[in-house]
N, C-alpha and C. Protein backbone atom coordinates (compact mmCIF):
# COMPACT_ATOMS: atom_id res chain seq x y z
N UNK A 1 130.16 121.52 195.43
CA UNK A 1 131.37 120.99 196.04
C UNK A 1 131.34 119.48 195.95
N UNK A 2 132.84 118.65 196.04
CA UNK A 2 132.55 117.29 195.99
C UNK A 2 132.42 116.86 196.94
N UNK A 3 131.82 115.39 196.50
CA UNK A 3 131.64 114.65 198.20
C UNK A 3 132.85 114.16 198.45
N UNK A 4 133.16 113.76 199.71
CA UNK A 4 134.51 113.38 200.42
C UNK A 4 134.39 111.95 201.19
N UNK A 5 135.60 111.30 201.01
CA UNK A 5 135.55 110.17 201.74
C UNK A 5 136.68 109.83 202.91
N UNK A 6 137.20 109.09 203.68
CA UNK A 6 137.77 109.45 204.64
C UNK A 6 138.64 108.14 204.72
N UNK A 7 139.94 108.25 204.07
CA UNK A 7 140.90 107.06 204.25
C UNK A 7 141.10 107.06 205.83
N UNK A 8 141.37 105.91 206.34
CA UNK A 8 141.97 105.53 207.90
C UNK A 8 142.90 104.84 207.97
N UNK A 9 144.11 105.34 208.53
CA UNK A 9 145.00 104.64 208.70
C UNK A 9 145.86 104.50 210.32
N UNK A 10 146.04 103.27 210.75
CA UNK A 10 146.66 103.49 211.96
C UNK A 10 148.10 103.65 212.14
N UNK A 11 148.57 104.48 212.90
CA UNK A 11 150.42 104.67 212.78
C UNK A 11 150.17 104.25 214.63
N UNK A 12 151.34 103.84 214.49
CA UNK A 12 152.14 103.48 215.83
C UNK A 12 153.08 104.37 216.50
N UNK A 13 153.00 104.77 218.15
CA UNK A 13 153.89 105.63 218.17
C UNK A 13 154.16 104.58 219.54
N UNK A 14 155.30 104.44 219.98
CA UNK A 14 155.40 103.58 221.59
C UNK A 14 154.38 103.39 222.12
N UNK A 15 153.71 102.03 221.11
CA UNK A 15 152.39 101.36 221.58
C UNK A 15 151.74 101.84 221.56
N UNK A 16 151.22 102.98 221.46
CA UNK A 16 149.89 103.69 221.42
C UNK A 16 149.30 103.94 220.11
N UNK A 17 148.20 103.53 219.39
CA UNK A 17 147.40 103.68 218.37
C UNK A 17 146.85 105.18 217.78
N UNK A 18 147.12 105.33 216.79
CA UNK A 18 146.55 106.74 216.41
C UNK A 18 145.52 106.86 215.24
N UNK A 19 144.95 107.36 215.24
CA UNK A 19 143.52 107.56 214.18
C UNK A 19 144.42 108.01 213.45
N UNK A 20 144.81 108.68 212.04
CA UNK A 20 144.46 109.44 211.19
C UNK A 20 143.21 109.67 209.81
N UNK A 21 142.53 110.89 209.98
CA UNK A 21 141.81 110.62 209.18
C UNK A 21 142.33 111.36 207.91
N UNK A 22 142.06 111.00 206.89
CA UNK A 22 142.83 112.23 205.28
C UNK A 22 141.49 112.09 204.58
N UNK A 23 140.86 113.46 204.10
CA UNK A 23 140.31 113.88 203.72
C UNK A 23 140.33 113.40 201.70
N UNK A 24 139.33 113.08 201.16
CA UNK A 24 139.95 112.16 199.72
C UNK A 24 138.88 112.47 198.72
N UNK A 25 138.88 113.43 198.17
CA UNK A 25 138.08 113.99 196.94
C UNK A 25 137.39 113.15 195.78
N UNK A 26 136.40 112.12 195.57
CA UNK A 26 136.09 112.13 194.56
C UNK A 26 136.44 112.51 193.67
N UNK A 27 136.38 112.17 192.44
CA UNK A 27 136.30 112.51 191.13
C UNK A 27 135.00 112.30 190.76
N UNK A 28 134.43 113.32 189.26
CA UNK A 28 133.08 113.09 189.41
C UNK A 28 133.44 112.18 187.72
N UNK A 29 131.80 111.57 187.99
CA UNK A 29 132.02 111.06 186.75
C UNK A 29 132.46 111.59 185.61
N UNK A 30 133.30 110.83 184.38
CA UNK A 30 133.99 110.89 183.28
C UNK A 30 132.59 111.39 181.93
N UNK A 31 132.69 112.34 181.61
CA UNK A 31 132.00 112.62 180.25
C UNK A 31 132.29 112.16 178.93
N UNK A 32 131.84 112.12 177.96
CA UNK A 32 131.89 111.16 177.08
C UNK A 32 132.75 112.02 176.60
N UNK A 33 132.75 113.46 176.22
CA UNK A 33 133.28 114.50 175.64
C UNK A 33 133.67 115.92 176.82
N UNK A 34 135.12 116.37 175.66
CA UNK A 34 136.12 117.14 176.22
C UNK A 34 136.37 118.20 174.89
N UNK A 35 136.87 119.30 175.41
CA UNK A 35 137.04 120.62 174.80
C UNK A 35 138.53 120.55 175.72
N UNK A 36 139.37 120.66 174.35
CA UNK A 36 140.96 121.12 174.83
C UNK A 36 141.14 122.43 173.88
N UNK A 37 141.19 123.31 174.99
CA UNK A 37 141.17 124.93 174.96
C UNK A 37 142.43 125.96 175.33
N UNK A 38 142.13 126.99 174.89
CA UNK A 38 143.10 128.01 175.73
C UNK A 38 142.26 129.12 176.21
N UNK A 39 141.90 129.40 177.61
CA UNK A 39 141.34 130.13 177.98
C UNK A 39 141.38 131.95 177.62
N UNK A 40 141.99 132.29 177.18
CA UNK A 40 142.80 133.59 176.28
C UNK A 40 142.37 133.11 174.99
N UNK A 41 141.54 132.57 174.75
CA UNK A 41 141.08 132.59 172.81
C UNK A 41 139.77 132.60 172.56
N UNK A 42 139.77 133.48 171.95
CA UNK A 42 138.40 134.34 171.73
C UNK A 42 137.78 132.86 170.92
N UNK A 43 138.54 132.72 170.17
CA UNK A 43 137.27 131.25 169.48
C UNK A 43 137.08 130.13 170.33
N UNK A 44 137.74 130.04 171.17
CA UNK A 44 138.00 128.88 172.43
C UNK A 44 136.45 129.13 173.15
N UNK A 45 136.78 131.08 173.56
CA UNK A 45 135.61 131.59 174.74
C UNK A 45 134.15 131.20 174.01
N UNK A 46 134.09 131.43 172.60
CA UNK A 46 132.60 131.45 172.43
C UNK A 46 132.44 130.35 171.75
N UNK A 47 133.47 129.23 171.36
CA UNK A 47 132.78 128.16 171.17
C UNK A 47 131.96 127.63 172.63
N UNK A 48 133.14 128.00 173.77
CA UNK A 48 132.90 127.36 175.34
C UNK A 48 131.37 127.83 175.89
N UNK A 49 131.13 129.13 175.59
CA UNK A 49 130.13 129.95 175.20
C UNK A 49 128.77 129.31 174.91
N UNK A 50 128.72 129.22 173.48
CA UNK A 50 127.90 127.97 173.07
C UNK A 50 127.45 126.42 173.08
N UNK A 51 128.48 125.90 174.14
CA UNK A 51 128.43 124.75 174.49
C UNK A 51 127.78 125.11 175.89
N UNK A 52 127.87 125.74 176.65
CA UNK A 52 127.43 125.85 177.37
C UNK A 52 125.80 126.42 177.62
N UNK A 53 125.59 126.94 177.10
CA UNK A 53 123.70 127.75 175.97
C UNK A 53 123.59 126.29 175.61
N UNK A 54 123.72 125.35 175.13
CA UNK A 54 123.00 124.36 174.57
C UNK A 54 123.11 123.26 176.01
N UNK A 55 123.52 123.40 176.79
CA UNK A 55 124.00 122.61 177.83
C UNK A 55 124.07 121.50 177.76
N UNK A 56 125.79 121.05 176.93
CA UNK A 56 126.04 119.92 176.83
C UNK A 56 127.02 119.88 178.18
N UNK A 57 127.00 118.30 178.17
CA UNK A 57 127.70 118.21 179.06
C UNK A 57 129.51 118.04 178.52
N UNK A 58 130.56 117.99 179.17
CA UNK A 58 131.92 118.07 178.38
C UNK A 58 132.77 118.33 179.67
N UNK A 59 133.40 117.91 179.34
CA UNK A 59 134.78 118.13 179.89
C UNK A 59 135.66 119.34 180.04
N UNK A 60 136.91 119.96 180.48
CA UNK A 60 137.10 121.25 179.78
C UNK A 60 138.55 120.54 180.30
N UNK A 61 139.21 121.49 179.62
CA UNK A 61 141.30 121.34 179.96
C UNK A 61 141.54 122.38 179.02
N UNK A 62 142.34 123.40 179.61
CA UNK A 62 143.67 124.22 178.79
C UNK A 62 144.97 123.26 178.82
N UNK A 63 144.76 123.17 177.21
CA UNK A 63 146.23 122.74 177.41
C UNK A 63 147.42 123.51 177.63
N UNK A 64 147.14 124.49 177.74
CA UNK A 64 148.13 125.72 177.90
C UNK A 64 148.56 125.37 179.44
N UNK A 65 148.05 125.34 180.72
CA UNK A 65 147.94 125.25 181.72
C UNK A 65 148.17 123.49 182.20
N UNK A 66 147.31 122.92 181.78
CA UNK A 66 148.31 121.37 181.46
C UNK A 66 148.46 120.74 179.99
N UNK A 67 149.50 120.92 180.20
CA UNK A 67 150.11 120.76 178.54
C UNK A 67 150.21 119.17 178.03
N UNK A 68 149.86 118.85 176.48
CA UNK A 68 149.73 117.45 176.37
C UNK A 68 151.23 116.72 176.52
N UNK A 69 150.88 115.62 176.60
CA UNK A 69 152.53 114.86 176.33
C UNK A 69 152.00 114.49 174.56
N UNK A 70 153.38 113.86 174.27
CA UNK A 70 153.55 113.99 173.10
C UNK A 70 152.62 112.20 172.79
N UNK A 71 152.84 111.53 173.93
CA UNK A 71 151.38 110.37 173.40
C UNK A 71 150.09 110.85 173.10
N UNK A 72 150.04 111.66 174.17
CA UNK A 72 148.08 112.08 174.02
C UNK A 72 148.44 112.74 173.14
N UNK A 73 148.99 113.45 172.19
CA UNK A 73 148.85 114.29 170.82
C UNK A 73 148.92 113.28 169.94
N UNK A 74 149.90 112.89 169.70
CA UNK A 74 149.98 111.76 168.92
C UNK A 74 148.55 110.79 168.63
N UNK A 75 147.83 110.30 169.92
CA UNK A 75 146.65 110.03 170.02
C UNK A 75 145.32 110.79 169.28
N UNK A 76 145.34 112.31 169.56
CA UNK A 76 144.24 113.20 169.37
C UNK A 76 144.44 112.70 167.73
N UNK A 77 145.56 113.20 167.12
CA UNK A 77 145.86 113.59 165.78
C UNK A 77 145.17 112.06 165.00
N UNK A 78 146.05 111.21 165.41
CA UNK A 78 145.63 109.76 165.14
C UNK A 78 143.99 109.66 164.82
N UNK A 79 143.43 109.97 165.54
CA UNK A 79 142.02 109.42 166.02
C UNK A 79 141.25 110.55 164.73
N UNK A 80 141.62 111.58 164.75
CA UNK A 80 141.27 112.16 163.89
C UNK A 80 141.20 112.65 162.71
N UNK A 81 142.44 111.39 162.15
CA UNK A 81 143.01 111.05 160.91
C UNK A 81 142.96 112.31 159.88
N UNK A 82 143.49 113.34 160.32
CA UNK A 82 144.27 114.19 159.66
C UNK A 82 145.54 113.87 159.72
N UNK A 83 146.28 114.58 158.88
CA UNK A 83 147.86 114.92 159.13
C UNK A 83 148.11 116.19 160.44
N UNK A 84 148.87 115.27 160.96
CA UNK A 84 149.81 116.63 162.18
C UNK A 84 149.92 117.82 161.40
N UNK A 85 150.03 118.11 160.31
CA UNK A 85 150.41 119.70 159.51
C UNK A 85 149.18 120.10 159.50
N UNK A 86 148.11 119.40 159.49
CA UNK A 86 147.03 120.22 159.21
C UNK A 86 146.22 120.73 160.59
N UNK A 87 146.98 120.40 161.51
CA UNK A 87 146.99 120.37 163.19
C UNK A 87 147.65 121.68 163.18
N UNK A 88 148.48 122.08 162.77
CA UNK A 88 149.58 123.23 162.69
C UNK A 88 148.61 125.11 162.84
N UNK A 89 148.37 125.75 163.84
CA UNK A 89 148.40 126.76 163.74
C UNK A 89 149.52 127.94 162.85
N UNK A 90 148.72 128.18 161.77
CA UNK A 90 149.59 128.66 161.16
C UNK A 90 149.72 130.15 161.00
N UNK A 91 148.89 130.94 161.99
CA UNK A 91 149.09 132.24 162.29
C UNK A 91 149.82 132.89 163.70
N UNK A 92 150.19 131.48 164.59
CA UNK A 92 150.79 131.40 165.43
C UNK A 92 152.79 132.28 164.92
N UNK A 93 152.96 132.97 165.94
CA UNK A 93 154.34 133.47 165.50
C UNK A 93 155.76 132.68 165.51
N UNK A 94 155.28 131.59 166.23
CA UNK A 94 156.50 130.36 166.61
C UNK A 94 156.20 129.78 164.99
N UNK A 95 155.18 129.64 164.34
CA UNK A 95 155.15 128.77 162.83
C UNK A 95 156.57 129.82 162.27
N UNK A 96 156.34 130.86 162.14
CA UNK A 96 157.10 131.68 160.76
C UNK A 96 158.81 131.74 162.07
N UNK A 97 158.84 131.91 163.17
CA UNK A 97 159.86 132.07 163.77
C UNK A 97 160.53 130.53 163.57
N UNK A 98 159.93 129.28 163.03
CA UNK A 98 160.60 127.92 163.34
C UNK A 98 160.84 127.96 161.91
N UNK A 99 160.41 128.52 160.80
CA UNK A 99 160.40 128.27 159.54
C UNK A 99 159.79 127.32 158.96
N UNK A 100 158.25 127.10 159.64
CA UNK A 100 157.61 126.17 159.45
C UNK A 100 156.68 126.09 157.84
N UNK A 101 157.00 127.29 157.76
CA UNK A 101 156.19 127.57 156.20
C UNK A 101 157.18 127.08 155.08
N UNK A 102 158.25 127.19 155.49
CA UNK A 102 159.60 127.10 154.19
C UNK A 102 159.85 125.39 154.50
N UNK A 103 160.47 125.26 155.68
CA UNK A 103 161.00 124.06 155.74
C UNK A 103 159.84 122.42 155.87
N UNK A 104 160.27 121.39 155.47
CA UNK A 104 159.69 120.35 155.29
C UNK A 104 159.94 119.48 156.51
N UNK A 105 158.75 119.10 157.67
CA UNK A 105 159.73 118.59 158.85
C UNK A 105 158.71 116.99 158.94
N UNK A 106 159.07 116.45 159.38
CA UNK A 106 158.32 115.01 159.47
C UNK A 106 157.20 115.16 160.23
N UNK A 107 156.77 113.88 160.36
CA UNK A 107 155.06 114.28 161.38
C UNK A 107 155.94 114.58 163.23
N UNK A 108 156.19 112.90 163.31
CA UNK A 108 156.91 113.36 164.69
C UNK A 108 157.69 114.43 165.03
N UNK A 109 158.22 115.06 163.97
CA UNK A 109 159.00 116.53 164.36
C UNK A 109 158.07 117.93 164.80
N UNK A 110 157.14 117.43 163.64
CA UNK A 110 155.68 118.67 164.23
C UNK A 110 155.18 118.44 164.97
N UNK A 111 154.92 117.12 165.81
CA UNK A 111 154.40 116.70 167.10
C UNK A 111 155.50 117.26 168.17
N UNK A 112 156.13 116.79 168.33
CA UNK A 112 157.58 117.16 169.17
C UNK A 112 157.35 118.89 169.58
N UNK A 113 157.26 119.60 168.21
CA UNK A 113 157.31 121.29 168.24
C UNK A 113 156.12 122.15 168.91
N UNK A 114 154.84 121.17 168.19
CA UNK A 114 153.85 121.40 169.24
C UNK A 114 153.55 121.42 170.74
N UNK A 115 154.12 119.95 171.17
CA UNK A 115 153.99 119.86 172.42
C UNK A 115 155.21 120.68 173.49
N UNK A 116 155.82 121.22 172.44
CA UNK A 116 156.83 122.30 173.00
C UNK A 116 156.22 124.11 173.17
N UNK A 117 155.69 123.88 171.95
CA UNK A 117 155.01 125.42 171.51
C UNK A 117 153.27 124.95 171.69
N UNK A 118 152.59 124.72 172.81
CA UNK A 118 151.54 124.66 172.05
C UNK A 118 150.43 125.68 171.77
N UNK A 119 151.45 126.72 171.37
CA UNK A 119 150.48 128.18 170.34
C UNK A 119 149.86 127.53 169.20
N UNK A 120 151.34 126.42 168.75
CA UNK A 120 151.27 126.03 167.53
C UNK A 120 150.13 124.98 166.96
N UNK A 121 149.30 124.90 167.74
CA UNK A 121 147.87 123.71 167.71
C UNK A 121 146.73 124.38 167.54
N UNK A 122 146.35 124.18 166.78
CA UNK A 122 145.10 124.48 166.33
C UNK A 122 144.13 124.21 167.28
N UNK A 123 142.93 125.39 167.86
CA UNK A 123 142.28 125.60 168.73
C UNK A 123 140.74 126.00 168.40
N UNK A 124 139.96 125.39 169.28
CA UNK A 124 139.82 124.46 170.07
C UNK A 124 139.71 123.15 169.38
N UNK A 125 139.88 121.85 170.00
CA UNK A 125 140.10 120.32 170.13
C UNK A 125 138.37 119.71 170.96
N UNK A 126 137.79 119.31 170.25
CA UNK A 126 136.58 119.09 170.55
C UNK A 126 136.33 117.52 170.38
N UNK A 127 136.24 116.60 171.29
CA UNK A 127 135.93 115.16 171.02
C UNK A 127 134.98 114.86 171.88
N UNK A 128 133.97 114.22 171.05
CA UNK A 128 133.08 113.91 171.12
C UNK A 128 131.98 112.51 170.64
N UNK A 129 131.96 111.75 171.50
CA UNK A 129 131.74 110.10 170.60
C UNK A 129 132.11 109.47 169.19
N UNK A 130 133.94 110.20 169.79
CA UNK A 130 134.60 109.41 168.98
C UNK A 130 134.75 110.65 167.55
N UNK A 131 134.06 111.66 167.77
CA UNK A 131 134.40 112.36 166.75
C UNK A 131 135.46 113.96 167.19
N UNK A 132 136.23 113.83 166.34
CA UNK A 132 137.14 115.24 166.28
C UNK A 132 137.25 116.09 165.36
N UNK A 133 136.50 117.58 166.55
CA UNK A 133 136.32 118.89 166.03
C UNK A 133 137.50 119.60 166.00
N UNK A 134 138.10 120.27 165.10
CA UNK A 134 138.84 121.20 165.50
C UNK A 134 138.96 122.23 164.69
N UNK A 135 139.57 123.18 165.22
CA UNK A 135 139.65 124.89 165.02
C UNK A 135 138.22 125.35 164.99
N UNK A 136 138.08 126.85 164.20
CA UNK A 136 136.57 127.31 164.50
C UNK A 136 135.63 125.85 164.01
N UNK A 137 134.69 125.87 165.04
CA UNK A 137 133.42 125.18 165.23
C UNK A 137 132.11 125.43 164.81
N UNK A 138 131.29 124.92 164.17
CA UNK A 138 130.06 125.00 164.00
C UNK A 138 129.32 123.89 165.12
N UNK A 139 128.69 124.67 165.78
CA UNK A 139 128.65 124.05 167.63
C UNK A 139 127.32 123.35 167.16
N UNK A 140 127.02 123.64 165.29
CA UNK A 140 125.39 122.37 165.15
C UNK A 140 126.14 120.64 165.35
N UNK A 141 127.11 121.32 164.53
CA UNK A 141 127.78 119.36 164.62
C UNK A 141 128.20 118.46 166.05
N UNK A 142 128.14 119.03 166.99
CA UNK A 142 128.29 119.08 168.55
C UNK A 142 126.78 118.19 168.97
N UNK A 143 125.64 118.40 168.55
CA UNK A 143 124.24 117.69 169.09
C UNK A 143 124.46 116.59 168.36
């Protein structure tokens, strides 16, 4: 459990002083590295699996559950100097339902679709001092 700290603040009611205390959660320290997952994906579970058997330390987030904005994608993709298409889940059913195989769409348009659909992202998102893993993992390149 985390440790807790205890904001104080005084309110006034007709002159009379009142304690309140509010209860204020820590955050624990920031890890160098994060796994952006979908908890429902079998390659997600046993990469998570194996990170965990080697006991690294990491971060975890579904983006499914909090979903990126279209900066932090923009960011991931950036940093990891691929192209956004190659970001593209392409067995996902929203690819062939958007006509993503036929039609030619810009980067920001596949960013945009992703952070709308994000079936459509390639899973799992593994960063790690500055380096970005993604889709199936070989969890040696992780040490």
């Amino acid at each position: 459990m985390g440790e807790f700290r205890h904001r104080f603040s005084n309110r006034q009611k007709k002159g009379s002083i009142f304690l309140i205390c509010i209860p204020i959660k820590l955050a624990k320290p920031q890890s160098d590295s994060i796994i952006y997952h979908k908890q429902s994906c079998i390659t997600c579970r046993k990469t998570l699996s194996e990170i965990e058997r080697m006991k690294i330390d990491i971060q975890k987030r579904d983006f499914f559950k909090e979903p990126f904005s279209e900066l932090e994608l923009k960011k991931i993709i950036k940093l990891s100097g691929i192209s956004p298409n190659e970001f593209l889940r392409k067995r996902d059913k929203m690819y062939k339902e958007l006509g993503l195989d036929k039609n030619k769409q810009t980067e920001n348009e596949i960013i945009k679709l992703m952070v709308k659909y994000p079936g459509l992202i390639k899973r799992p998102i593994i960063i790690r001092r500055n380096k970005i893993l993604v889709g199936k993992i070989d969890v040696k390149n992780l040490r």
